[in-house]
Protein backbone atom coordinates (compact mmCIF):
# COMPACT_ATOMS: atom_id res chain seq x y z
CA UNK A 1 22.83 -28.40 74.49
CA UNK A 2 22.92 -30.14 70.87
CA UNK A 3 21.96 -33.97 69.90
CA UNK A 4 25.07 -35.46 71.02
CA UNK A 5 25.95 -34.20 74.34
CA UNK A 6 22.41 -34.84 75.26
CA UNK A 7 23.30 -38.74 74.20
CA UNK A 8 26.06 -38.59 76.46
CA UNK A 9 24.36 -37.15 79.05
CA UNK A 10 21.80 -39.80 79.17
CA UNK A 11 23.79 -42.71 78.81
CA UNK A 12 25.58 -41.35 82.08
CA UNK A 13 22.89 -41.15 83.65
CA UNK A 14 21.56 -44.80 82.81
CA UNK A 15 24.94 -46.44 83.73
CA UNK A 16 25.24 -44.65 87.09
CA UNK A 17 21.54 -45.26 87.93
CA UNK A 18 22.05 -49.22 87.22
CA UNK A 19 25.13 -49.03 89.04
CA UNK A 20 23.79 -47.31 92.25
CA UNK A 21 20.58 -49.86 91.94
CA UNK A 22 22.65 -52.99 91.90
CA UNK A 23 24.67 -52.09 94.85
CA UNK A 24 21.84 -51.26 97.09
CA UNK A 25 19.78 -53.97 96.13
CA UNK A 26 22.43 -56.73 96.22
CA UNK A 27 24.30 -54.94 99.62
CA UNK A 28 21.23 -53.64 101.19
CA UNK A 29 17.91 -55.55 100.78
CA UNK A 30 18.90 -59.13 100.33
CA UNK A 31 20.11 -62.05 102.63
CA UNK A 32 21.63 -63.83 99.78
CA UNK A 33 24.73 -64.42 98.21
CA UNK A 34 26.01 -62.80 94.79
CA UNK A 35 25.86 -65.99 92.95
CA UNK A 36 22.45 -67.43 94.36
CA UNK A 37 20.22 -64.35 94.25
CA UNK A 38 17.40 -64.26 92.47
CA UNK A 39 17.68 -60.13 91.77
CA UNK A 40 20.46 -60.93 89.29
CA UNK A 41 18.26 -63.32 86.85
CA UNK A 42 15.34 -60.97 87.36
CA UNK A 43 17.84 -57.65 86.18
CA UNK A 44 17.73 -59.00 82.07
CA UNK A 45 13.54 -58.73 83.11
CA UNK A 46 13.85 -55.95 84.35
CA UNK A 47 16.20 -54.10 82.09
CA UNK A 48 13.76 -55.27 79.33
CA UNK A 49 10.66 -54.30 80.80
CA UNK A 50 12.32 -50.08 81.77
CA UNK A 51 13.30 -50.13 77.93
CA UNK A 52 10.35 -51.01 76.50
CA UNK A 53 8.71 -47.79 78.18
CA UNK A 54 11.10 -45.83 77.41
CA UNK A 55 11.74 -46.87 73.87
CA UNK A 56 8.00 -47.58 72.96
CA UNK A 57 5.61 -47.16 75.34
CA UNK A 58 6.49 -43.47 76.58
CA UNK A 59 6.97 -41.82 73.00
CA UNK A 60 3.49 -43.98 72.04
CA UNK A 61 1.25 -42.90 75.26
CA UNK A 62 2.75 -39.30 74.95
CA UNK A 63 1.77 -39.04 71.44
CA UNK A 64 -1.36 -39.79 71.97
CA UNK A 65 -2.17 -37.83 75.43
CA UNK A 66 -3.72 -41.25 77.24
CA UNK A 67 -1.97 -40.47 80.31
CA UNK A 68 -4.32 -42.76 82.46
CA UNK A 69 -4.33 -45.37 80.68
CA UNK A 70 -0.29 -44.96 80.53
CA UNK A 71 -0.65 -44.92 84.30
CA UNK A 72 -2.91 -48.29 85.06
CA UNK A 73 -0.31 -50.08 82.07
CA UNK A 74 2.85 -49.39 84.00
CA UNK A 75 0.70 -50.49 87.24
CA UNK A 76 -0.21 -53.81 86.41
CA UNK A 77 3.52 -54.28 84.73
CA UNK A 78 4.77 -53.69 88.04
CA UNK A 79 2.01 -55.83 89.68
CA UNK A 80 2.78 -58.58 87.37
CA UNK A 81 6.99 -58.23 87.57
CA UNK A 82 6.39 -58.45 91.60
CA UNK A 83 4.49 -61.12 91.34
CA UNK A 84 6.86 -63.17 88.93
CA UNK A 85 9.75 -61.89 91.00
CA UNK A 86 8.60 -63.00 94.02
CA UNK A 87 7.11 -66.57 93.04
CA UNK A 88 9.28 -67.68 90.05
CA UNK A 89 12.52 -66.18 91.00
CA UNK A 90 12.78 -65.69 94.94
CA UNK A 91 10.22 -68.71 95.56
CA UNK A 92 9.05 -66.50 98.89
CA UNK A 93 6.09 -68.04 99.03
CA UNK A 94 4.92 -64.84 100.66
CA UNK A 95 0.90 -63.86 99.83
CA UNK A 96 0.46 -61.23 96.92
CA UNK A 97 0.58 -57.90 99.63
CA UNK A 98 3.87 -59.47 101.26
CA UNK A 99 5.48 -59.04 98.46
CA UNK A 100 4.24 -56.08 96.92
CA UNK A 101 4.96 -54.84 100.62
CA UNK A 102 9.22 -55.98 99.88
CA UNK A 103 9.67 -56.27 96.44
CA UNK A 104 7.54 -53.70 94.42
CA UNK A 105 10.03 -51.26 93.90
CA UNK A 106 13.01 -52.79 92.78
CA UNK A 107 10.25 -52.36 89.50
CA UNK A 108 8.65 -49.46 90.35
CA UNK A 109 11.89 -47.28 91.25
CA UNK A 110 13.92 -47.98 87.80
CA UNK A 111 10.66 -47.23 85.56
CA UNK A 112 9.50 -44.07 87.55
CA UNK A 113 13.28 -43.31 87.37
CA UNK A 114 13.64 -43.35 83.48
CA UNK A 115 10.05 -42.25 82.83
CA UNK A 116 11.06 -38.88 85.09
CA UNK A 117 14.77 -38.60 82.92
CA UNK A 118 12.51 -39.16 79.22
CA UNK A 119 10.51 -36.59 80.63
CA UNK A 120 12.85 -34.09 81.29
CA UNK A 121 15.11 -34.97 77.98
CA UNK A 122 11.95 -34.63 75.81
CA UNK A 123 11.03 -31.01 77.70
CA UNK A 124 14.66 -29.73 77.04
CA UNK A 125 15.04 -30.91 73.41
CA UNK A 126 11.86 -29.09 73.25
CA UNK A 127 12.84 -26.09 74.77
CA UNK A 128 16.20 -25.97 72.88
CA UNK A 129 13.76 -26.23 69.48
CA UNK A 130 11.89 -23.53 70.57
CA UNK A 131 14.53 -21.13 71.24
CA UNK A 132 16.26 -22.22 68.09
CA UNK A 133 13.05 -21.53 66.37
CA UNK A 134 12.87 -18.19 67.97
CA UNK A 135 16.11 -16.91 67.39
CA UNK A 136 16.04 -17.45 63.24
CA UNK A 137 12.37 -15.56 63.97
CA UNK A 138 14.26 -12.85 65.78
CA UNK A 139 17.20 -12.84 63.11
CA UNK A 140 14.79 -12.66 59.77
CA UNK A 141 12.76 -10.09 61.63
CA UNK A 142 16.05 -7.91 62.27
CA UNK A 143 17.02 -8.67 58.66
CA UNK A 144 14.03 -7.54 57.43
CA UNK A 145 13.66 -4.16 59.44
CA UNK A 146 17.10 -3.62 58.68
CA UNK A 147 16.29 -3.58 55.25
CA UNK A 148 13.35 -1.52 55.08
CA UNK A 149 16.29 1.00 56.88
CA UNK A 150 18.67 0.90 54.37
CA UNK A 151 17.85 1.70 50.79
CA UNK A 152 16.09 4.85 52.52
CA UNK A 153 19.27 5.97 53.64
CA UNK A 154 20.68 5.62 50.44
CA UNK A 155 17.97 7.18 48.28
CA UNK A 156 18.00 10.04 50.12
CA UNK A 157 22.07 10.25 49.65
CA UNK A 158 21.78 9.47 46.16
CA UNK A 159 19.62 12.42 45.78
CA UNK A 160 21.71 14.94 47.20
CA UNK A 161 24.70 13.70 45.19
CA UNK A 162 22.27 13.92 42.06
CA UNK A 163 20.97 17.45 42.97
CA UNK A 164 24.83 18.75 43.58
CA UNK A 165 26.21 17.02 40.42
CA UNK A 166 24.12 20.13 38.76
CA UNK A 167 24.92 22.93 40.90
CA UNK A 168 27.89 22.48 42.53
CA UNK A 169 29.45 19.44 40.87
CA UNK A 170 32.93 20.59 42.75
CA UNK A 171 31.29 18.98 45.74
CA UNK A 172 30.86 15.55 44.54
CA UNK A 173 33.65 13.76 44.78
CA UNK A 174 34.02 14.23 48.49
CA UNK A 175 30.30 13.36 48.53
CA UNK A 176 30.70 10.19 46.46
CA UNK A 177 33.43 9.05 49.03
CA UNK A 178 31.28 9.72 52.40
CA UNK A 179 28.28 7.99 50.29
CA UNK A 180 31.09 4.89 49.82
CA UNK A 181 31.92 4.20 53.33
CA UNK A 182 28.00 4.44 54.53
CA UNK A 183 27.74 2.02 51.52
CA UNK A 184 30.58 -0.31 52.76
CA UNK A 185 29.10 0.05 56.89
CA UNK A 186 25.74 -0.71 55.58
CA UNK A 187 25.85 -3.35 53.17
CA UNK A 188 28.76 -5.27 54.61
CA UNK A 189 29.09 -4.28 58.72
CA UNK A 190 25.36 -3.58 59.66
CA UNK A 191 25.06 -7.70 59.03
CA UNK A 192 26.55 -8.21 62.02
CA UNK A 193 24.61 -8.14 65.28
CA UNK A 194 27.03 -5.46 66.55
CA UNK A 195 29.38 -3.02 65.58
CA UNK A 196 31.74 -1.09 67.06
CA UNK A 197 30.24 2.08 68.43
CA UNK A 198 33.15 4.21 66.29
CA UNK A 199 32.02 2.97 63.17
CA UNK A 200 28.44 3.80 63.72
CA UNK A 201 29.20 7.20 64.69
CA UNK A 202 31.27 7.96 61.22
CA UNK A 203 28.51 6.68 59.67
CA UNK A 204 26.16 9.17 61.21
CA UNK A 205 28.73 12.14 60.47
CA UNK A 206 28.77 11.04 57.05
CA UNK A 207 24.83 11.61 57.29
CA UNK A 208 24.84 14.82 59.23
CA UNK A 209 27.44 16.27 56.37
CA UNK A 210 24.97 15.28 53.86
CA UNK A 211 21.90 16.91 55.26
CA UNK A 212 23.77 19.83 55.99
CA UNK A 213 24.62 20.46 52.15
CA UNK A 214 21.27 19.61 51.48
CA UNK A 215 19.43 21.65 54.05
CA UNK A 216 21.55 24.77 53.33
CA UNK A 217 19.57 27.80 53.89
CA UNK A 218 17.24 26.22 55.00
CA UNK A 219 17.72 24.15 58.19
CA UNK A 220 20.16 24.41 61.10
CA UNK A 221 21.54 21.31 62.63
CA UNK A 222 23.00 21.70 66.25
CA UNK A 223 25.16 18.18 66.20
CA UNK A 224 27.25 17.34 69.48
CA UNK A 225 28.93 14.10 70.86
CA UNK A 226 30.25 13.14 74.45
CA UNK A 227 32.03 9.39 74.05
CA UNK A 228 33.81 8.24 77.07
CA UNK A 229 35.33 5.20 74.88
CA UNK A 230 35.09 4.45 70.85
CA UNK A 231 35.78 0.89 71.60
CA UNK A 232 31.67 -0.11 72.73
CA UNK A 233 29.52 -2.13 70.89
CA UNK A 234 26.05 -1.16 69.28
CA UNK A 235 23.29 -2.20 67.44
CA UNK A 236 24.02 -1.46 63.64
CA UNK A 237 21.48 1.55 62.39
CA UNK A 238 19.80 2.23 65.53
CA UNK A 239 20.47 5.87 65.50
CA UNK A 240 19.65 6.83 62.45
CA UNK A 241 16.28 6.21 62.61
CA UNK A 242 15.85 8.67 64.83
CA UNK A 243 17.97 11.43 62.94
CA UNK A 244 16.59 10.67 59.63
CA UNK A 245 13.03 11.28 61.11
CA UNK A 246 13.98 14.36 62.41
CA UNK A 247 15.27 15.90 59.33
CA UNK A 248 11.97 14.39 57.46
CA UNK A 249 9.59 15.83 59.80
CA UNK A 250 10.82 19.18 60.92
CA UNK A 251 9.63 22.47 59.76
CA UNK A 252 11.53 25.29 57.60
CA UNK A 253 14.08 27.63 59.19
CA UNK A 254 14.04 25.43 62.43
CA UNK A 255 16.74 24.06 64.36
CA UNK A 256 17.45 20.56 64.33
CA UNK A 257 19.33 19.55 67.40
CA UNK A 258 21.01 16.38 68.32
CA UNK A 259 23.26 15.40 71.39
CA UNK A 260 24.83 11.24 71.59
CA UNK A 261 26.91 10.55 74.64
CA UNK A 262 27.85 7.69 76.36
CA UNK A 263 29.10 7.56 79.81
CA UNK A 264 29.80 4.59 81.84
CA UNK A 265 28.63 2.45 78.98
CA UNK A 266 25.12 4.10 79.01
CA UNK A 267 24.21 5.53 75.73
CA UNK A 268 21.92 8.82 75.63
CA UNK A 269 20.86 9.70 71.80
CA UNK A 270 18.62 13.30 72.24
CA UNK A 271 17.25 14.46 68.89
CA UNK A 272 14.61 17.60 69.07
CA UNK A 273 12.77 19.62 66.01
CA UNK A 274 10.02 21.82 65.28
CA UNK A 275 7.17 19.61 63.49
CA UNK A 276 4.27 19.89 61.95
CA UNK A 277 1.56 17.86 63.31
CA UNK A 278 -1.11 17.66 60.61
CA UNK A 279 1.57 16.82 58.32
CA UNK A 280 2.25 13.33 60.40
CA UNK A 281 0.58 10.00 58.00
CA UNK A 282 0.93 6.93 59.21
CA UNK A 283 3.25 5.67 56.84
CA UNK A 284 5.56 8.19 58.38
CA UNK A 285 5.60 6.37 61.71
CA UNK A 286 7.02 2.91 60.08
CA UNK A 287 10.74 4.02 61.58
CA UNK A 288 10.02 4.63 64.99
CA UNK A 289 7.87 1.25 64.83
CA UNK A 290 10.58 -0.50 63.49
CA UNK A 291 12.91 1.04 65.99
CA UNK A 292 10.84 0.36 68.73
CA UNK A 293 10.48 -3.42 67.46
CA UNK A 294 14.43 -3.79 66.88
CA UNK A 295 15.19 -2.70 70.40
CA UNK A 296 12.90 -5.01 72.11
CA UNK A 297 14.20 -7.75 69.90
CA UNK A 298 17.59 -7.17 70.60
CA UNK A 299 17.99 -5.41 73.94
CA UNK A 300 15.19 -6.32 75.44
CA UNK A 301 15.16 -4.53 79.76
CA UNK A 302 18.16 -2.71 79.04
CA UNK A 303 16.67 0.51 76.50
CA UNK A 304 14.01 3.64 77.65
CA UNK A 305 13.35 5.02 74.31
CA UNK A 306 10.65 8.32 75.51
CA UNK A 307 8.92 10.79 72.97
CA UNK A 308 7.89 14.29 73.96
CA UNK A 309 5.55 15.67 71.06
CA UNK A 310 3.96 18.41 73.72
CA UNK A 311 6.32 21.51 71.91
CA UNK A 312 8.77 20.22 70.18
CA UNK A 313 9.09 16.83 68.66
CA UNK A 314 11.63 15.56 71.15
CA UNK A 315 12.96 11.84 70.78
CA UNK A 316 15.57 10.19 73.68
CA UNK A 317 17.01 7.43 73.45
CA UNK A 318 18.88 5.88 76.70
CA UNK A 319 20.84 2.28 76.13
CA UNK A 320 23.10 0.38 77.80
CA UNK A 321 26.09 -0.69 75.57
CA UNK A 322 28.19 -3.98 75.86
């Protein structure tokens, strides 16, 4: 809810309140006509007195945490407004309990009234500055994991391209084109929250092709996909993380072997390799941390991401898409 609709909100809110209060106490609790009663003269007091507190006193005694004393203030107000109301302007004559007894809260009502409605104004404008607050967190935290991901990515493209400019040069050109579209999806569409699931996956066959030139001879890569629909929406460089730390971790002449389906709008992403534990440095489990941060930021209840590291390093992924 922004500035002005909250403005609106509360203005509705005084104007029906004054509205209901007049009615009732000119209909309800009085013997005396429109024109001759005394509630009428005392409303311009009264009006005066419920926007004081909520223009100054409120904001001041909230400021400053003196609740208590807030408390015995707007006590004697209202013990000295019943008491003027009741011997200046209704000329009762009554003693001071009589008419504390029948008059208190026309005084008490409207200020406990608009104190309450500050109250709960101030706690949502709050509330709305704190989420506002925490969503830029969230959004420079995404940025910034997101680009720790991608100039990896590219350096390690950039360095097969280099390394088949001088042996197989014939190569390149295709290569330069696959290394232009994951430039295009990752500097321009991985800004967005989401992409579409299609594009995500040409970016990861773009990938795949790469390490499979450069792990000739030397790697095997079992890649598979199961999509239901193309059309779903994803998290921009989710997967890779995963598949990049596969290729970076696993052993020579092993088989790298990675499954993505999505049924039903459930993503499974299954990536398995032969590591080396003593080669594992800390530094090498940034990705996975990042990962792991990125998914709770932006998916929150609806991801299981497991790791099996008993035989084979074994990383699944399971996410529901929108």
């Amino acid at each position: 809810m922004n500035f002005f609709s909250y403005r609106i909100s509360k203005i509705l809110i005084h104007i029906l309140f004054w509205t209901l209060f007049i009615f009732v106490s000119l209909f309800y609790f009085s013997d005396y006509y429109w024109t001759e009663n005394p509630f009428l003269q005392y409303l311009s007091i009264l009006v005066i007195i419920v926007y004081v507190n909520d223009f100054l006193l409120l904001p001041f005694f909230e400021k400053k945490k003196w609740y208590t004393l807030y408390i015995l203030l707007i006590t004697l107000i209202s013990f000295l407004a019943t008491q003027l109301y009741c011997n200046v302007f209704a000329e009762c004559g009554c003693s001071v309990v009589k008419c504390l007894s029948d008059y208190v809260w026309q005084t008490i009502v409207p200020i406990i009234f608009f104190s309450f409605i500050w109250m709960l104004f101030r706690y949502l404008k709050k509330k709305d500055e704190v989420e506002a607050i925490q969503q830029k967190h969230t959004e420079m935290e995404l940025k910034f994991l997101k680009s720790q991901i991608n100039p990896h990515v590219l350096f390690n493209n950039l360095n097969t391209i280099y390394s088949y400019s001088l042996e197989k040069p014939a190569q390149v050109p295709d290569m330069i084109l696959m290394l232009s579209n994951n430039l295009k999806h990752v500097l321009y569409e991985s800004n967005a929250t989401f992409v579409l699931l299609e594009k995500e996956l040409t970016f990861i066959d773009n990938y795949i092709k790469f390490q499979e030139i450069r792990t000739e001879g030397i790697k095997t890569i079992q890649y598979a996909t199961a999509i239901d629909r193309a059309d779903y929406m994803i998290a921009p460089l989710l997967l890779i993380t995963i598949i990049e730390n596969a290729f970076k971790h696993s052993t020579i002449d092993s088989v790298i072997d990675l499954k993505i389906e999505v049924i039903d709008a459930v993503l499974v992403c299954k990536c398995s390799n032969v590591f080396d534990p003593t080669r594992e440095t800390e530094e090498d489990k940034i990705g996975l941390q990042n990962l792991k941060k990125r998914l709770e930021l932006i998916y929150k209840d609806n991801y299981q991401l497991m790791i099996d590291a008993a035989e084979k390093y074994c990383v699944t992924l399971k996410l529901k898409l929108s």
